[in-house]
N, C-alpha and C. Protein backbone atom coordinates (compact mmCIF):
# COMPACT_ATOMS: atom_id res chain seq x y z
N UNK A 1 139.24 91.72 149.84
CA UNK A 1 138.99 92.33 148.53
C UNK A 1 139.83 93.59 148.40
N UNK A 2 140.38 94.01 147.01
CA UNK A 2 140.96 94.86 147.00
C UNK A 2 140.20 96.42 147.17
N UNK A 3 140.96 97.12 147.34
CA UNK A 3 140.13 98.91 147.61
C UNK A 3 139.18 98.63 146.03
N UNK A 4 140.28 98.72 145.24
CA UNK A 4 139.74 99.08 143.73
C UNK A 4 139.33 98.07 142.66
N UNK A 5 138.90 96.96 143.75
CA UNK A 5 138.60 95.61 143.06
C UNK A 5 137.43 96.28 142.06
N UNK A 6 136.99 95.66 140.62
CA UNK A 6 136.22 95.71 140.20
C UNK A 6 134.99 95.06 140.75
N UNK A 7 133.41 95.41 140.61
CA UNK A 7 132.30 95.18 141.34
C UNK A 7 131.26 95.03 140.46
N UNK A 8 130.63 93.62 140.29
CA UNK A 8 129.20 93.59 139.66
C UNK A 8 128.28 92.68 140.61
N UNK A 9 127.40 92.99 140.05
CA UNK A 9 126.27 92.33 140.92
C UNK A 9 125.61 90.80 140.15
N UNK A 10 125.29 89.95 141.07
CA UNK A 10 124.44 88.47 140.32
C UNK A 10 123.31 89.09 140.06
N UNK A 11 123.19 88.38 138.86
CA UNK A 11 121.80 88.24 137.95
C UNK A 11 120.92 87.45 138.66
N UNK A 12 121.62 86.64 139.80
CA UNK A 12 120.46 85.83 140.39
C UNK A 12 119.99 86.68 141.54
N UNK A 13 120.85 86.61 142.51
CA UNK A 13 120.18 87.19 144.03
C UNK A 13 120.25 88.50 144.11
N UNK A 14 121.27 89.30 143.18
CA UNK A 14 121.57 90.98 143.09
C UNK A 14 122.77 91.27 144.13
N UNK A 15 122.98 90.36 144.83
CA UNK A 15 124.80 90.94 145.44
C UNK A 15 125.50 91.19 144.74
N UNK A 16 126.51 92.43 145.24
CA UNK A 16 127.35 93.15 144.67
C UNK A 16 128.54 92.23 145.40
N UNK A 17 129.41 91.86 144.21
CA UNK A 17 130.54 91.29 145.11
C UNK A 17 131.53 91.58 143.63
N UNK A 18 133.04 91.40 143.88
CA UNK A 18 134.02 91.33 143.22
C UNK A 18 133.87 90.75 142.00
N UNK A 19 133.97 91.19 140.95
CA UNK A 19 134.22 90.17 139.80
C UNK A 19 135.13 89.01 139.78
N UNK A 20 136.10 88.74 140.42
CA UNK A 20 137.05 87.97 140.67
C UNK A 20 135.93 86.41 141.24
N UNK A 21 135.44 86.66 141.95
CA UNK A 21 134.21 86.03 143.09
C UNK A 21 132.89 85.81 142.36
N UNK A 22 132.66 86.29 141.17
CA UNK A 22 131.86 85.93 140.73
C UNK A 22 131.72 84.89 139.14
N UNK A 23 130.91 84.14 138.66
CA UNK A 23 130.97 83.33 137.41
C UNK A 23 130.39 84.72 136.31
N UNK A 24 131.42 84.55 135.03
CA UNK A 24 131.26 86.06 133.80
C UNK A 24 130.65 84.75 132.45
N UNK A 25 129.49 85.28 132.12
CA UNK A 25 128.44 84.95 130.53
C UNK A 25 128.97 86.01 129.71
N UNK A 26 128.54 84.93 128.49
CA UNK A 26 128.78 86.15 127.56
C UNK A 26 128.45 85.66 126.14
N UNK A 27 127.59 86.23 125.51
CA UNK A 27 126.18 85.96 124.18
C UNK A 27 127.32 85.46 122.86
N UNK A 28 127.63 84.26 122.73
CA UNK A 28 128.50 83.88 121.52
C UNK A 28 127.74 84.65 120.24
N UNK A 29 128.36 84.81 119.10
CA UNK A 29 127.40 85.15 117.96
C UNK A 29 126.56 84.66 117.64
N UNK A 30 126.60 83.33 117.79
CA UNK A 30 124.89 83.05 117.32
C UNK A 30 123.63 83.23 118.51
N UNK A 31 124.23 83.58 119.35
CA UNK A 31 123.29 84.05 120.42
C UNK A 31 123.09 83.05 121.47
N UNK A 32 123.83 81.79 121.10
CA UNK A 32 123.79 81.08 122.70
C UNK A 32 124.68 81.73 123.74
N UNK A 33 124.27 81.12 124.94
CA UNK A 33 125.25 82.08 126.78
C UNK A 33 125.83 80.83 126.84
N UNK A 34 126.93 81.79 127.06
CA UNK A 34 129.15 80.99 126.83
C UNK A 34 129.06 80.94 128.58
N UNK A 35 129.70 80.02 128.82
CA UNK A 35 130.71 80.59 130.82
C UNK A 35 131.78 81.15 130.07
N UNK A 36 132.40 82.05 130.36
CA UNK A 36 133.30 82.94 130.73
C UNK A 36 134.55 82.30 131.45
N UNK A 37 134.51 81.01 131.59
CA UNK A 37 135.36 80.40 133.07
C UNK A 37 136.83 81.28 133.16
N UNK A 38 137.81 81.92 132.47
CA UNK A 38 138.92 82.57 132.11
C UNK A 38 138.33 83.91 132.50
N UNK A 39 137.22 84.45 132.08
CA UNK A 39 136.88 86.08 132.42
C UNK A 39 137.82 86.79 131.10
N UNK A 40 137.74 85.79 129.74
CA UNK A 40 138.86 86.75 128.65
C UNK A 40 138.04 87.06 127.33
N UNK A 41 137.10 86.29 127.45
CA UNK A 41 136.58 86.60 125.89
C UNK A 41 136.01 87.84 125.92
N UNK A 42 135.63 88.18 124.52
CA UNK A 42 135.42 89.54 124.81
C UNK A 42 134.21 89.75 124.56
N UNK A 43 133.74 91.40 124.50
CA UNK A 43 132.36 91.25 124.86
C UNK A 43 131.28 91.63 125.89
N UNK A 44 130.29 92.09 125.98
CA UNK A 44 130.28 92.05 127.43
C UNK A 44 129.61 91.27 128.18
N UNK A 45 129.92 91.24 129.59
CA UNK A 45 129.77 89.81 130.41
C UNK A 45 128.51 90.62 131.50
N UNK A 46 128.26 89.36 131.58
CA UNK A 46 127.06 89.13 132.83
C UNK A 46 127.22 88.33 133.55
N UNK A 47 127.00 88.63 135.25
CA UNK A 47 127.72 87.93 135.93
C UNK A 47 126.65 86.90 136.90
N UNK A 48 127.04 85.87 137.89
CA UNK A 48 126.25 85.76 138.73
C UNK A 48 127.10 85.04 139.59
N UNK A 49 126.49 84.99 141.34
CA UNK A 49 127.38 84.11 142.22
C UNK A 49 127.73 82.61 141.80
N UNK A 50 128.71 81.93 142.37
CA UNK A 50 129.38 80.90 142.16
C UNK A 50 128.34 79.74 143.11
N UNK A 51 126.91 80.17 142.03
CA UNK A 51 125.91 78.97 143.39
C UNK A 51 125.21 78.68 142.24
N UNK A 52 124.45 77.58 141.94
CA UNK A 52 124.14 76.97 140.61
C UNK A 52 122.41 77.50 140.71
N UNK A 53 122.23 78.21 142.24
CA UNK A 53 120.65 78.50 142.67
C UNK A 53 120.85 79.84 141.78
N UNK A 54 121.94 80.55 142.03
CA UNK A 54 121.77 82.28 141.29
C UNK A 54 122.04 81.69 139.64
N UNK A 55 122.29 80.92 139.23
CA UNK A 55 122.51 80.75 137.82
C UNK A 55 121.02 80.37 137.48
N UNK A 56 120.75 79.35 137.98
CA UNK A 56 119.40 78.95 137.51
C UNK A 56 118.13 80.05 137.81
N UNK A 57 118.52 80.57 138.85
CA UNK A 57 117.31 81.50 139.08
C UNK A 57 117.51 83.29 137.72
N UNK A 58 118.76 82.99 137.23
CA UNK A 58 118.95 84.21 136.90
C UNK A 58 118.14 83.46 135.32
N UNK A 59 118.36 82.85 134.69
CA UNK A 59 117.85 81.95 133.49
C UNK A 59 116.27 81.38 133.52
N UNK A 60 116.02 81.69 134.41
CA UNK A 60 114.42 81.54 134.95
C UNK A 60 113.97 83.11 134.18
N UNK A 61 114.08 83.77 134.92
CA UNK A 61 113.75 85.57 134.99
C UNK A 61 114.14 85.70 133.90
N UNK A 62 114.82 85.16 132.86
CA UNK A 62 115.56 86.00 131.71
C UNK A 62 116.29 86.98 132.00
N UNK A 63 117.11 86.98 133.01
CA UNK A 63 118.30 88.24 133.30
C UNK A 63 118.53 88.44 132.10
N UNK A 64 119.75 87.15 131.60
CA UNK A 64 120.55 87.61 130.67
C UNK A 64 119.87 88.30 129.43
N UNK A 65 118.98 87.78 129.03
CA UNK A 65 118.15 88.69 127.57
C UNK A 65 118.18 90.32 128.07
N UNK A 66 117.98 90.38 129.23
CA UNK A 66 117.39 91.86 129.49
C UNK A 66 119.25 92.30 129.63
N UNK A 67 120.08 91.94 130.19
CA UNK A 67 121.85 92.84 130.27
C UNK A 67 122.07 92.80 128.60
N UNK A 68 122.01 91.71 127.89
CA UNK A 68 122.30 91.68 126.44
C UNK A 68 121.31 92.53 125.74
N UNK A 69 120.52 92.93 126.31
CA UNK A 69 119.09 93.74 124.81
C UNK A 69 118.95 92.52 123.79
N UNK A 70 118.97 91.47 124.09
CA UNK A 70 118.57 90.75 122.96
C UNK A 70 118.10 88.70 123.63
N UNK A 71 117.22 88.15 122.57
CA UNK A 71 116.96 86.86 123.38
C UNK A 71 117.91 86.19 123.10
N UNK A 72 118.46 85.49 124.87
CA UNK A 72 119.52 84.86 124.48
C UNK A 72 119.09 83.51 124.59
N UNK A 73 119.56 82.64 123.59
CA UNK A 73 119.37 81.05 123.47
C UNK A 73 119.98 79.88 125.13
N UNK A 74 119.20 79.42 125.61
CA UNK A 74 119.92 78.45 126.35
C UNK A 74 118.78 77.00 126.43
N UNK A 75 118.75 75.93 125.89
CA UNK A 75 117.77 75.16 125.52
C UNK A 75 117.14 74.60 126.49
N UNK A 76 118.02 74.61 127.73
CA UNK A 76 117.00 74.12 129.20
C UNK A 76 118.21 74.74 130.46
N UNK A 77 117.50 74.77 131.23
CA UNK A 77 118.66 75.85 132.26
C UNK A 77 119.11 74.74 133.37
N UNK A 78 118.40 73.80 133.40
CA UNK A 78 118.99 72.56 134.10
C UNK A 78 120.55 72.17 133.43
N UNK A 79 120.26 71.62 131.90
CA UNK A 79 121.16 70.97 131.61
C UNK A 79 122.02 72.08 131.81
N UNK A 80 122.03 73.03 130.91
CA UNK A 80 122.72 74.39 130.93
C UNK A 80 124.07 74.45 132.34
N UNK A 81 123.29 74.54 133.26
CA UNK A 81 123.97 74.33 134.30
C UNK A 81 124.27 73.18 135.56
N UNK A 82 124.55 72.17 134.48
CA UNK A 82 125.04 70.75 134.76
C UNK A 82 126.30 71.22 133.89
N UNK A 83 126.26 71.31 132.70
CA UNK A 83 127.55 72.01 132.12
C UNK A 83 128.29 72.62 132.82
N UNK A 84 127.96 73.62 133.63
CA UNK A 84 128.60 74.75 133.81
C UNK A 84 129.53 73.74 134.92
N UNK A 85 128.56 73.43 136.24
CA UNK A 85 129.68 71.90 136.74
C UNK A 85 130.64 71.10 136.12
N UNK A 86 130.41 70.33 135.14
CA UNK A 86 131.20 69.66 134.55
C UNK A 86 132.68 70.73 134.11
N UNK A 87 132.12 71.60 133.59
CA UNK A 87 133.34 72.70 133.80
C UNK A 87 134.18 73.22 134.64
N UNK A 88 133.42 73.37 135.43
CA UNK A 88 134.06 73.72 136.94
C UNK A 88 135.02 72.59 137.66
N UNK A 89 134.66 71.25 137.35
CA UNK A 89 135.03 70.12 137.43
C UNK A 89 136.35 69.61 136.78
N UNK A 90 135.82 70.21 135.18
CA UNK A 90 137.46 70.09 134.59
C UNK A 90 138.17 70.84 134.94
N UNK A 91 138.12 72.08 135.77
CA UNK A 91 139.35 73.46 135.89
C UNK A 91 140.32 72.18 137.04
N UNK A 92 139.71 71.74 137.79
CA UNK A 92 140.14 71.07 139.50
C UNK A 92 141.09 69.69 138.52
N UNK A 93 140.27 69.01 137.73
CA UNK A 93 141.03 67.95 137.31
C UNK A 93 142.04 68.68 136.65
N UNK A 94 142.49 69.61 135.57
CA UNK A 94 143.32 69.73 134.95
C UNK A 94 144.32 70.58 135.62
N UNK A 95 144.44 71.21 136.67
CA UNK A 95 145.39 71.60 137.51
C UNK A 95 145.86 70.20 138.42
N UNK A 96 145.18 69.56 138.52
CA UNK A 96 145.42 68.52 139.53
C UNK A 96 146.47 67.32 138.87
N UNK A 97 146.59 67.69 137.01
CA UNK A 97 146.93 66.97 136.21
C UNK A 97 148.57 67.91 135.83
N UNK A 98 148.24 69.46 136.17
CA UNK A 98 149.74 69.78 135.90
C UNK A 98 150.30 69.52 136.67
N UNK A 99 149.92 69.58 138.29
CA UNK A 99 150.70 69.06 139.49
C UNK A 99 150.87 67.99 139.30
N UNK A 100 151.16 66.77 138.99
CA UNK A 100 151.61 65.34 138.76
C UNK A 100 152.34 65.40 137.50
N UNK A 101 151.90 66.38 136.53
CA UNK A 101 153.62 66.34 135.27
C UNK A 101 154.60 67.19 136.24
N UNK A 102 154.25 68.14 137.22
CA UNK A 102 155.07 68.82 138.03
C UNK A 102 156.03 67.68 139.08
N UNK A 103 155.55 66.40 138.50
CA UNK A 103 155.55 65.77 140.30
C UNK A 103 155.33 65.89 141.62
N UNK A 104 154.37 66.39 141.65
CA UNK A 104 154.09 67.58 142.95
C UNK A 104 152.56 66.35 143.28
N UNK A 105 152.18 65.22 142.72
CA UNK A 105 150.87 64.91 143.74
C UNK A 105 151.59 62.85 143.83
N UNK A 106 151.03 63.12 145.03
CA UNK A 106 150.96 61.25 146.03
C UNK A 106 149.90 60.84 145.75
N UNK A 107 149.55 59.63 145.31
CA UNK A 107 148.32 58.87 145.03
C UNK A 107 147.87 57.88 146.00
N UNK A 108 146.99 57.29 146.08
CA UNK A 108 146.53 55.82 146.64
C UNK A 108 146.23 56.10 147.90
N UNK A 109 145.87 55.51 148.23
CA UNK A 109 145.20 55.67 150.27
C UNK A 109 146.42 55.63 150.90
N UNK A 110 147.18 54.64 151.33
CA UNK A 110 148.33 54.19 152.31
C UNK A 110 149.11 55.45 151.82
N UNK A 111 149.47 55.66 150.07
CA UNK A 111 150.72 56.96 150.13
C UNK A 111 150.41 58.23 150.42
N UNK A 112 149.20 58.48 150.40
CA UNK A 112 148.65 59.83 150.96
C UNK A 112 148.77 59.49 152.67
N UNK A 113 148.29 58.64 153.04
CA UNK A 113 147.80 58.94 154.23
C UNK A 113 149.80 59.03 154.91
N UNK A 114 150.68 58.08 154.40
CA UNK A 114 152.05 58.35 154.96
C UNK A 114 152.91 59.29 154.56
N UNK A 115 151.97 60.15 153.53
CA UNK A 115 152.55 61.66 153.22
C UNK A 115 152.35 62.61 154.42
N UNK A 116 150.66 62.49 154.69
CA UNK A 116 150.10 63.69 155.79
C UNK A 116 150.89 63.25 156.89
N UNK A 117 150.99 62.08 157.03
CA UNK A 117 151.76 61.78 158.54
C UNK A 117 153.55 62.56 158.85
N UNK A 118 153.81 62.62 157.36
CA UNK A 118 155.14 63.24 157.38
C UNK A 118 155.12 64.80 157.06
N UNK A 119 153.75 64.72 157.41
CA UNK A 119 153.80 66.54 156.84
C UNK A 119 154.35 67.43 155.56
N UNK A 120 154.25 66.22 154.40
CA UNK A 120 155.17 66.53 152.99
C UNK A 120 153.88 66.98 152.12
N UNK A 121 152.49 67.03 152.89
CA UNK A 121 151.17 68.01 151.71
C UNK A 121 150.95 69.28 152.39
N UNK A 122 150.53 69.70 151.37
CA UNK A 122 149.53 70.63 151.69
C UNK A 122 148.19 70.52 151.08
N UNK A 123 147.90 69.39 150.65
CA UNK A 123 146.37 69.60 150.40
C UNK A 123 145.74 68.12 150.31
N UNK A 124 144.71 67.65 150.77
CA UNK A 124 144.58 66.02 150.33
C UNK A 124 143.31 65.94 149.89
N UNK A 125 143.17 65.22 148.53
CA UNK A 125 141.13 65.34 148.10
C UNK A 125 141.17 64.00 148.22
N UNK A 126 140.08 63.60 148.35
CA UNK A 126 139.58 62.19 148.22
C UNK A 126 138.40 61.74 147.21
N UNK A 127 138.17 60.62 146.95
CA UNK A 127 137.30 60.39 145.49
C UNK A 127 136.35 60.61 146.46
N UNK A 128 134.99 61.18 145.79
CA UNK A 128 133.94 61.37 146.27
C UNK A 128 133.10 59.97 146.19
N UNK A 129 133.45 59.10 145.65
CA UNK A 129 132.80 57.72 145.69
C UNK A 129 133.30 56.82 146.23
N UNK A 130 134.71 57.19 147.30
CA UNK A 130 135.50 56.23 147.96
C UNK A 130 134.75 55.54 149.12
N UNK A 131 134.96 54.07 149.95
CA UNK A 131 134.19 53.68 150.38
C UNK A 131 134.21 54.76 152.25
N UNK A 132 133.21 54.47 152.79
CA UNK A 132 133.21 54.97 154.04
C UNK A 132 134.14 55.02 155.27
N UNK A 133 134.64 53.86 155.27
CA UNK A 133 135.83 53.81 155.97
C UNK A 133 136.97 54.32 155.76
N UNK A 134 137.51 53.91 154.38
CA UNK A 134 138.57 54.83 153.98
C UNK A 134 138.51 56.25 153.99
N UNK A 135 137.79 57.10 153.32
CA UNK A 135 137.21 58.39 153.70
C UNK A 135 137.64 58.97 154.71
N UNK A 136 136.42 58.41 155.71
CA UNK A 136 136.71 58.78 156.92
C UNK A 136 138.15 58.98 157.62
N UNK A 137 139.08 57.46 157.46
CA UNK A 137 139.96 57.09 158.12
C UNK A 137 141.40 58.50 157.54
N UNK A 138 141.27 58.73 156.67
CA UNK A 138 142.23 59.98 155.53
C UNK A 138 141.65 60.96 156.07
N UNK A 139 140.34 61.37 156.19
CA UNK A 139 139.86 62.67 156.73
C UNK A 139 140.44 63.07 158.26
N UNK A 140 140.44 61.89 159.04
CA UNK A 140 140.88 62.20 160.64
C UNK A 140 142.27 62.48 160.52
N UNK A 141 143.16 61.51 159.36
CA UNK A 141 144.42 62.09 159.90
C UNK A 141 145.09 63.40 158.95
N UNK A 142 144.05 63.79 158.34
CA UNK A 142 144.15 65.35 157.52
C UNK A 142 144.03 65.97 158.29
N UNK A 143 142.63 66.04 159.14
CA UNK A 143 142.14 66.89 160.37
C UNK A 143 143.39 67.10 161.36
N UNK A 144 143.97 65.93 161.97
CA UNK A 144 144.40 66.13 162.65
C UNK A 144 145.95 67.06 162.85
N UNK A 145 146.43 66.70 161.22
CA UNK A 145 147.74 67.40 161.10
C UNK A 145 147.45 68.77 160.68
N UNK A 146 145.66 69.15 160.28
CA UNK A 146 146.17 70.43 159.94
C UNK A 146 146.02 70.88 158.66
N UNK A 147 145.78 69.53 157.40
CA UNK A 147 145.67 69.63 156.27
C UNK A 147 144.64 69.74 155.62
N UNK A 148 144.09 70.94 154.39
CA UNK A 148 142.89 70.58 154.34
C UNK A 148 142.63 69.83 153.08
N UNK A 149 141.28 69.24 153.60
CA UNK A 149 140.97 67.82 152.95
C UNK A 149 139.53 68.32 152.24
N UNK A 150 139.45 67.55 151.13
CA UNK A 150 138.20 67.88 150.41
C UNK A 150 137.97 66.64 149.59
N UNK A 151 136.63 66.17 149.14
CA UNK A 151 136.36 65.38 148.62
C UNK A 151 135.60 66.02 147.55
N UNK A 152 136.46 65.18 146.30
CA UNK A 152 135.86 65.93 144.95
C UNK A 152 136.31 64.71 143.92
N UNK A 153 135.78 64.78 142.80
CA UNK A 153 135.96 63.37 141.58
C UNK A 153 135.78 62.39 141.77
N UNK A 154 136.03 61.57 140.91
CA UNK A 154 136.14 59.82 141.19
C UNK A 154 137.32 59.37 141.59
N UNK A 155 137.29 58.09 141.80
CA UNK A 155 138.18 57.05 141.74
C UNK A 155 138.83 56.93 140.42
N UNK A 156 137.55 57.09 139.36
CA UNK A 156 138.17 56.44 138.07
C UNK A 156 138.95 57.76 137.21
N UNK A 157 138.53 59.02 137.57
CA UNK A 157 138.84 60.35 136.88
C UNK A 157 140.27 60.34 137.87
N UNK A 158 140.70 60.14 138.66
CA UNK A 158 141.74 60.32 139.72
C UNK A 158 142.64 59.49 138.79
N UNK A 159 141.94 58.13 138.35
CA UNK A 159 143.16 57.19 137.68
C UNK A 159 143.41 57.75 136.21
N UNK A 160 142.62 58.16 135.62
CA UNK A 160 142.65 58.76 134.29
C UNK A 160 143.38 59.77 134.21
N UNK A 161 143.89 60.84 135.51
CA UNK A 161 144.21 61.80 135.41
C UNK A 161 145.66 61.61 135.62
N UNK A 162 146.02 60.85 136.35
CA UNK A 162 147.01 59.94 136.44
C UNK A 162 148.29 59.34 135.61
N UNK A 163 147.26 58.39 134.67
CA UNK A 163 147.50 57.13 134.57
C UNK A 163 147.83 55.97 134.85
N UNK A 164 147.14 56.41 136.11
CA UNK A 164 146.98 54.52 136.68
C UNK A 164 146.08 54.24 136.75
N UNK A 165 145.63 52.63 137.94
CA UNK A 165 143.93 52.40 138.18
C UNK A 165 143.49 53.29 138.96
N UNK A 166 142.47 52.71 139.48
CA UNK A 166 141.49 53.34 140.49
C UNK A 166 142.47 53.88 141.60
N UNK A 167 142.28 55.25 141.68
CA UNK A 167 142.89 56.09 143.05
C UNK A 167 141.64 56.22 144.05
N UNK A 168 141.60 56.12 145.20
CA UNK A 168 141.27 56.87 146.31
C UNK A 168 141.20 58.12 146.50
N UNK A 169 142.79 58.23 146.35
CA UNK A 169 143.01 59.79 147.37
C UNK A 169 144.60 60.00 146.22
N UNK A 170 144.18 61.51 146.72
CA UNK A 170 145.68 62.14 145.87
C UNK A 170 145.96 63.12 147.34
N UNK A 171 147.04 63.76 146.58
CA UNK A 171 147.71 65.16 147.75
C UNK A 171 148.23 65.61 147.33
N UNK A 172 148.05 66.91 147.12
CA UNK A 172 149.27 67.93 146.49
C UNK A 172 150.23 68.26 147.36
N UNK A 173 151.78 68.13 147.20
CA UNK A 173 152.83 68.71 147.89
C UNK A 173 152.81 69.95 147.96
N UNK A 174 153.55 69.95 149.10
CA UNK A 174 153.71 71.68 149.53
C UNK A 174 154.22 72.60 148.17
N UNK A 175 153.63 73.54 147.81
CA UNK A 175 154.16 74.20 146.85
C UNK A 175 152.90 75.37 146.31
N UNK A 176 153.27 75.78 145.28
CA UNK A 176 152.56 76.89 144.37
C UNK A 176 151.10 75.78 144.21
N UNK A 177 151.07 74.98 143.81
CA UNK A 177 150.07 74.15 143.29
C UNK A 177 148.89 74.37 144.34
N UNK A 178 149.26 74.12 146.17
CA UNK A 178 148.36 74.10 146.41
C UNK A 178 147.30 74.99 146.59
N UNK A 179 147.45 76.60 146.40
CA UNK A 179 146.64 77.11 146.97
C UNK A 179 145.16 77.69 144.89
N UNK A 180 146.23 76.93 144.09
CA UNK A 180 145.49 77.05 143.12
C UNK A 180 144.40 76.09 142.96
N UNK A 181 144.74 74.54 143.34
CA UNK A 181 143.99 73.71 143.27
C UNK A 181 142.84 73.82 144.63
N UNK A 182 142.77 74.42 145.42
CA UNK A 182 141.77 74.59 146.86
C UNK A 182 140.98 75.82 146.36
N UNK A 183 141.27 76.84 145.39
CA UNK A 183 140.60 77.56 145.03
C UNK A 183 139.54 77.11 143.99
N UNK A 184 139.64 76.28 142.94
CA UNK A 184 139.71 75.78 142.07
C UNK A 184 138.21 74.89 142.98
N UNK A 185 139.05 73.82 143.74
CA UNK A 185 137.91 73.22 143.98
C UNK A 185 136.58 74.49 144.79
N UNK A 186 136.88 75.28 145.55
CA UNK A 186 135.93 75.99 146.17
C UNK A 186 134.92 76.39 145.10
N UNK A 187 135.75 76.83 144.28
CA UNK A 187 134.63 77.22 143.29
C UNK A 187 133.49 76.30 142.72
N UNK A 188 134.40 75.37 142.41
CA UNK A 188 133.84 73.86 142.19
C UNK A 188 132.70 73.73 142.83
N UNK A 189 133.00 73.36 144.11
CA UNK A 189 131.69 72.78 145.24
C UNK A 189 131.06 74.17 145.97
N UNK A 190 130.94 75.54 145.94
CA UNK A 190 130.41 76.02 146.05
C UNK A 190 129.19 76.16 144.86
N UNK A 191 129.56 76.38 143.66
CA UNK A 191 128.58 75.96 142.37
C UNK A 191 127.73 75.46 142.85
N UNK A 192 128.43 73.77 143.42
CA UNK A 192 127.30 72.72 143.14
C UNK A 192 126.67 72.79 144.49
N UNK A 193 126.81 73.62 145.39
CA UNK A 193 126.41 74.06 146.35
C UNK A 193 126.15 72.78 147.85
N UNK A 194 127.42 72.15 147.81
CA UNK A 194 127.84 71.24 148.81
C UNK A 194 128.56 72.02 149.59
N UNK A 195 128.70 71.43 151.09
CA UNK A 195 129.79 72.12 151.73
C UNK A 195 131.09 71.20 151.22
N UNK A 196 132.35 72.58 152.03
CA UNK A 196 133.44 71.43 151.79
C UNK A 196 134.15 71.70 153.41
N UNK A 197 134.91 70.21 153.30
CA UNK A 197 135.42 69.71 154.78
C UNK A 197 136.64 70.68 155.26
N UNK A 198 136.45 71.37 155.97
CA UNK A 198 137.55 71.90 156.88
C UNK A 198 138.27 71.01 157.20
């Protein structure tokens, strides 16, 4: 963290951590709570950790009514923050979508897995609904070279993002891309409060 990083605290658990590190709300005019996902709108923001337990617990308590001085609208704090996932979800797909107009990602099981073998990624995800064997079999030889591997999306969002069929597995090439898309997902699956694979 920087010396002069900016510092707020979650509405859920009360840690003080970086704004950078934390998810920013913020009361649209008609009084429903916005995500912030950019940290640009304006306004002022209320923050909480990147864990879907401090979001929900902060929407329980009515944090946010009490930082805003006013009642803020959110119609159920479940769905509320199923949204906020699905969001978090699109940041990972749509970087994952400039790296392939970049030409920068390998698709399919066999071309990922004879990418890591040549040491031409730096990053390899796998569909989170891929079958067990395959999984596994991409995870050992990620592990083994060094690469880190994460399992996040579908099969069918992988092909959509694409435009092809059903993917497996993608990989981002060595480059700028990867350390945006590993952040991207952290945020992602920390939210939804899974681990992710070293």
């Amino acid at each position: 963290m920087a010396k002069n990083s900016p510092e707020r605290s979650c509405l859920g658990c009360r840690d003080v951590k970086a704004k950078q590190d934390l998810l920013r709300f913020v009361m649209a005019p008609d009084g429903c709570l916005v995500l912030d996902i950019l940290s640009k709108l304006p306004g002022r923001g209320a923050y909480t950790c990147l864990k879907r337990s401090c979001l929900e617990a902060a929407l329980k308590r009515n944090q946010f009514s009490r930082v805003f001085k006013t009642p803020v609208i959110v119609s159920d704090r479940h769905v509320f923050a199923e949204n906020v996932v699905e969001r978090l979800k699109d940041r990972v797909a749509s970087y994952i979508a400039l790296a392939n107009k970049a030409g920068k990602v390998i698709s399919g099981s066999d071309m990922v897995v004879e990418a890591v073998k040549r040491k031409n990624v730096g990053l390899v995800i796998i569909a989170d609904d891929v079958s067990n064997e395959i999984g596994h079999k991409i995870e050992h030889i990620a592990v083994r070279e060094s690469i880190p591997c994460y399992r996040a999306l579908s099969r069918d969002m992988f092909g959509a993002l694409l435009g092809k069929g059903l993917r497996s597995a993608v990989a981002v090439q060595n480059g700028d891309f990867v350390a945006v898309v590993i952040k991207e997902i952290d945020r992602f699956r920390n939210f939804s409060e899974e681990g992710a694979h070293e």
